[in-house]
Protein backbone atom coordinates (compact mmCIF):
# COMPACT_ATOMS: atom_id res chain seq x y z
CA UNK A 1 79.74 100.52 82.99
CA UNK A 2 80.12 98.65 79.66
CA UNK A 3 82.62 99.91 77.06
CA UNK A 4 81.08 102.68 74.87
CA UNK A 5 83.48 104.00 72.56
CA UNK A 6 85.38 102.28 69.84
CA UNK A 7 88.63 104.58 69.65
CA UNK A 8 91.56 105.98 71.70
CA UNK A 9 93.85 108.61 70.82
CA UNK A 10 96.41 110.62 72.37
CA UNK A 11 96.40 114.66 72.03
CA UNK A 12 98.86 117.12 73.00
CA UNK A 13 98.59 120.33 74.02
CA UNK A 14 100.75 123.20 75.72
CA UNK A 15 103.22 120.45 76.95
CA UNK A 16 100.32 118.05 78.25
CA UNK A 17 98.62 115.51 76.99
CA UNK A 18 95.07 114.30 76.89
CA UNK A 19 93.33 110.89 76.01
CA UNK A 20 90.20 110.97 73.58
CA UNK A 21 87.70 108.81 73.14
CA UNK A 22 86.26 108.34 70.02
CA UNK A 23 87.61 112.37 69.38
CA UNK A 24 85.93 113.35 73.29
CA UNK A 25 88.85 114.53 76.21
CA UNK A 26 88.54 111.82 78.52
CA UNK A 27 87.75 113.24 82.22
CA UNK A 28 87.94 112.68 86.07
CA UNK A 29 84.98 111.70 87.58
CA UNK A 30 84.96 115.31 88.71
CA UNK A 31 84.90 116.18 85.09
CA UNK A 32 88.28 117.47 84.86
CA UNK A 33 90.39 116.73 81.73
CA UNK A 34 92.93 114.70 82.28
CA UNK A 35 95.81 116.35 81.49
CA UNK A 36 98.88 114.43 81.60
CA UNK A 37 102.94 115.60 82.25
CA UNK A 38 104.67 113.54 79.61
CA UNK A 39 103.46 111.06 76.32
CA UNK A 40 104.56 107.93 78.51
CA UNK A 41 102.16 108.28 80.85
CA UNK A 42 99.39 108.82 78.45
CA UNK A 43 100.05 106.28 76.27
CA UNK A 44 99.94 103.77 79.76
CA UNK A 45 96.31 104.78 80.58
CA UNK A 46 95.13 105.07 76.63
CA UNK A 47 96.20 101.37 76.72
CA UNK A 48 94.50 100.94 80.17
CA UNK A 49 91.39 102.10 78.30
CA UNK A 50 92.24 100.21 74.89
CA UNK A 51 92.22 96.89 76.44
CA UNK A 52 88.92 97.38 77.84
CA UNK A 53 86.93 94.29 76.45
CA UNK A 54 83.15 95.15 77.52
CA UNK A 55 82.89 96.10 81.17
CA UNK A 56 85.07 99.19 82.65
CA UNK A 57 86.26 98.06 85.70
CA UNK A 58 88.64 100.75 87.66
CA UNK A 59 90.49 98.33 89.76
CA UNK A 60 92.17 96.77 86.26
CA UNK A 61 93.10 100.91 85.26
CA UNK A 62 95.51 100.80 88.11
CA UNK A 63 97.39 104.14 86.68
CA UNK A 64 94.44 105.78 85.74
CA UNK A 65 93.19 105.43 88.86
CA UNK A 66 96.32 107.22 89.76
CA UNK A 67 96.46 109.75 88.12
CA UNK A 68 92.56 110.41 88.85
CA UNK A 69 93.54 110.67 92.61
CA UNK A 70 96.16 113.06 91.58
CA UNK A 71 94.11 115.41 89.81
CA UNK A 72 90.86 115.23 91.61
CA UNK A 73 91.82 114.61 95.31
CA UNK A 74 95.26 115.75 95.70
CA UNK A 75 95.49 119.14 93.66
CA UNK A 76 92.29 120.05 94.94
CA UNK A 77 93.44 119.44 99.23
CA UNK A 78 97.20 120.05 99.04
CA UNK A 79 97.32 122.42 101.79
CA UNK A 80 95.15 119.82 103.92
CA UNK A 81 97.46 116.74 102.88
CA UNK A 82 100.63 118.95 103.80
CA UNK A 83 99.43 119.30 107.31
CA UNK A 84 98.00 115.48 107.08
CA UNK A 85 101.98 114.46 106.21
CA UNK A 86 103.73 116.57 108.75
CA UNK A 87 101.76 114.69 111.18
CA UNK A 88 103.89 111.85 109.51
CA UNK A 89 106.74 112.58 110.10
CA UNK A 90 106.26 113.51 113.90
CA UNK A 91 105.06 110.03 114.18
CA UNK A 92 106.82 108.18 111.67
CA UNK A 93 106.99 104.43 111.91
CA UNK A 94 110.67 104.59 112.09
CA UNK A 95 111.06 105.81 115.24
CA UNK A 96 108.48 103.22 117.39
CA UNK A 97 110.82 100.68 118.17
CA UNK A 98 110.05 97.25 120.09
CA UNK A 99 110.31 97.26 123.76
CA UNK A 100 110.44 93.72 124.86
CA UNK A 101 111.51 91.06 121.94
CA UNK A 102 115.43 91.93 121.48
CA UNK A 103 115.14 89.73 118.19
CA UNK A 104 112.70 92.03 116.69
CA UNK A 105 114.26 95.32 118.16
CA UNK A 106 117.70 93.93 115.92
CA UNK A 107 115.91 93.79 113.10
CA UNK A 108 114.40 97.24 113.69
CA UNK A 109 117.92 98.31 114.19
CA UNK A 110 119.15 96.73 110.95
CA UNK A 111 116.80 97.68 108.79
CA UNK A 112 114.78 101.28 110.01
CA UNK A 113 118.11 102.65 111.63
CA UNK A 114 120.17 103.10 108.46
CA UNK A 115 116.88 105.06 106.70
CA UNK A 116 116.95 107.36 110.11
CA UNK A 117 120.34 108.29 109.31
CA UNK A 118 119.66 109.11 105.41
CA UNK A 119 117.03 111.47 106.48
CA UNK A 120 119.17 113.30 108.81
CA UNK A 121 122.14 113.65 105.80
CA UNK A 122 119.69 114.13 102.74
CA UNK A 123 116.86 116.22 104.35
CA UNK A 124 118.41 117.34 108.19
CA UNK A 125 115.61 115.72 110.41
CA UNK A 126 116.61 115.05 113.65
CA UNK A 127 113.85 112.17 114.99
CA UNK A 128 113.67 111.04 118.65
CA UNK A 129 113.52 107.21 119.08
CA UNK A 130 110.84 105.24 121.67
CA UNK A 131 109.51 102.11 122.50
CA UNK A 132 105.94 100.83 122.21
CA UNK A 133 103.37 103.20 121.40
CA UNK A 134 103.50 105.95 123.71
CA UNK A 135 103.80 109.71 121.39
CA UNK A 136 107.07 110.47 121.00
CA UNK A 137 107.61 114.16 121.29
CA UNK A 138 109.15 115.49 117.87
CA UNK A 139 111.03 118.84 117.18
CA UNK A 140 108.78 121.21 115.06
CA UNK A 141 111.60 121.75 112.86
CA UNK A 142 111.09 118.29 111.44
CA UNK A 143 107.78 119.22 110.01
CA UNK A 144 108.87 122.59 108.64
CA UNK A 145 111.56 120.75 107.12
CA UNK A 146 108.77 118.37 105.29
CA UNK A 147 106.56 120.96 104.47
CA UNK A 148 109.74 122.61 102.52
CA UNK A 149 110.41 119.62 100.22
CA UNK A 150 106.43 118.51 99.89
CA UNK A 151 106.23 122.38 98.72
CA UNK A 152 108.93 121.52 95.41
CA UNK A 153 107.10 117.98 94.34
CA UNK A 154 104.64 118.61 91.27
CA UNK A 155 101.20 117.00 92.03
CA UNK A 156 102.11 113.79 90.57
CA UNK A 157 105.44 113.15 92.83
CA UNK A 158 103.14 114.54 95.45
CA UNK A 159 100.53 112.12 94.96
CA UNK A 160 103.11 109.25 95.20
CA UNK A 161 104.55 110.45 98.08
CA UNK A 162 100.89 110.91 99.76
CA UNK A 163 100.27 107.16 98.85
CA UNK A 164 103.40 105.64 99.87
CA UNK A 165 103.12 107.41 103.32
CA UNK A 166 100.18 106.23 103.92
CA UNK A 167 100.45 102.61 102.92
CA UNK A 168 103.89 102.59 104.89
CA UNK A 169 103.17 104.93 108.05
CA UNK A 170 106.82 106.85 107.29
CA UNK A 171 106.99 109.62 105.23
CA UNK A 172 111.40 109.02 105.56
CA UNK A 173 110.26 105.78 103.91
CA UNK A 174 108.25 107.84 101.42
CA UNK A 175 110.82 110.08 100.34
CA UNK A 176 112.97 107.06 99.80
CA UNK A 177 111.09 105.45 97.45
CA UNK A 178 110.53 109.10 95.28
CA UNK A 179 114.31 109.50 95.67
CA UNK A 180 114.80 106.25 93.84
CA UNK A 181 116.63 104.78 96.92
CA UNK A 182 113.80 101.84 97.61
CA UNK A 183 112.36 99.29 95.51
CA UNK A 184 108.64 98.58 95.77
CA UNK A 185 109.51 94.93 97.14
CA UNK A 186 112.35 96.52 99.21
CA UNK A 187 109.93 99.33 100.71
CA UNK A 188 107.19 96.86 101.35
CA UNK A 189 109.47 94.61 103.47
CA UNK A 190 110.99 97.23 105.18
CA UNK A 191 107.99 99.18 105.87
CA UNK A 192 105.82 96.17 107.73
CA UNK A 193 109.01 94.78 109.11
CA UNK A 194 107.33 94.13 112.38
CA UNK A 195 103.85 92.24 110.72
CA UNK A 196 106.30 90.03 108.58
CA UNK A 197 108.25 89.25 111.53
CA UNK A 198 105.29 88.03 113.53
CA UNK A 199 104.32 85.84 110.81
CA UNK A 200 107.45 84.29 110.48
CA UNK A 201 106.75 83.25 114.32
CA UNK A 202 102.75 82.56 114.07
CA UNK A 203 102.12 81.84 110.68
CA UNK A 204 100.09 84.53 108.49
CA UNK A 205 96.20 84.27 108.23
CA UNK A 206 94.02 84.81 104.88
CA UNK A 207 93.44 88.22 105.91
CA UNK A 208 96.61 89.39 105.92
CA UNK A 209 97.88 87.82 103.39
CA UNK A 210 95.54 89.22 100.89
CA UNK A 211 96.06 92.81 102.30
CA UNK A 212 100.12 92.50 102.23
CA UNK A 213 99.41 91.48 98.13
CA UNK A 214 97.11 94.57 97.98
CA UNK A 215 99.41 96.97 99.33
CA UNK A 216 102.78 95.22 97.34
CA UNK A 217 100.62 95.40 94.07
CA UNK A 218 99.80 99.22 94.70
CA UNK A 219 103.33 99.62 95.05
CA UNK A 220 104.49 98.68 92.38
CA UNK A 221 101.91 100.57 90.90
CA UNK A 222 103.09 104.02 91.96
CA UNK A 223 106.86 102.94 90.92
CA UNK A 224 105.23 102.48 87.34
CA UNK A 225 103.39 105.90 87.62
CA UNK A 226 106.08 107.87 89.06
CA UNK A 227 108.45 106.19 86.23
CA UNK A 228 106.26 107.48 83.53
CA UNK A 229 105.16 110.55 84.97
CA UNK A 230 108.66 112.16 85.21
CA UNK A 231 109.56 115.00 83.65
């Protein structure tokens, strides 16, 4: 879609605010308005949409994007995402250890162990530990426990916390990284501890290498979001 309006502005109403272009509420592809927590934020995407040259191309409105995905997938299915995260967390990455290469179980020792241990202090999960990829059978308390703090996150923290689970495979990891206690570079390395550790042994193909910058990238992208999106 080429570029078809020649002005932004920023509007606020009742405590939100809304992007116009050329004096029109900018929308969702749903056609919702977007209606935005906090003047940061807004001004972020009116730039997104300022900078615009002559083509609109979504995948260079990184926060946009966001907050699309916020308003028209994840308001809209929060009870189905719930249940979608306490499966999660009753298979969370952390807890699928190595069962054969002692260097790599250290590592996953080292590094996933002292998360484990936060979310048992900060949130009172409990998690069982195996090896390989056999189902590890979970308390049900641990998703109850989940479902309580996904039911106190606004749809924005929400939609972070959706998007970092599933980029990572651990929702502990998740509610790190909303708690402020992981960096985007931190979480990434953490959370595909096992993939970087192969490559450090067999080298890293094309492939991977240009999914590991897609996921970093959107990373970093839901730090800036969830920066500017706080109340």
């Amino acid at each position: 879609m080429k570029r078809f309006y020649e002005k932004v502005d920023i509007t606020q109403s009742q405590k939100r605010y809304q992007i116009t272009l050329d004096n029109s509420p900018l929308k969702t592809p749903l056609k919702s308005t977007l209606q935005l927590p906090t003047r940061k934020l807004a001004e972020k995407i009116a730039k997104e949409w300022s900078d615009v040259e002559t083509d609109i191309i979504p995948k260079r409105m990184p926060i946009f994007s966001l907050a699309v995905t916020a308003i028209d997938r994840v308001a809209t299915q929060r009870n189905e995402l719930s249940e979608e995260m306490q499966h999660y967390i009753m298979n969370d990455l952390l807890c699928y250890r190595e069962s054969d290469d002692t260097k790599l179980q250290e590592h996953q020792n080292k590094y996933w162990d002292p998360w484990l241990s936060w979310s048992n202090t900060e949130f009172e999960f409990n998690l069982k530990l195996g090896k390989g990829i056999m189902p590890v059978a979970q308390e049900a308390r641990n998703a109850n426990l989940l479902t309580n703090e996904i039911s106190r996150m606004n749809i924005w923290t929400f939609m972070c916390f959706v998007r970092v689970t599933t980029l990572t495979g651990s929702a502990i990891l998740a509610l790190a990284f909303i708690r402020k206690q992981l960096t985007p570079d931190t979480l990434f390395s953490v959370a595909y501890l096992d993939e970087l550790y192969q490559n450090s042994r067999w080298g890293e193909d094309d492939e991977s290498k240009a999914r590991h910058v897609a996921v970093k990238n959107e990373l970093h992208d839901l730090s800036d979001f969830f920066r500017l999106a706080e109340l």
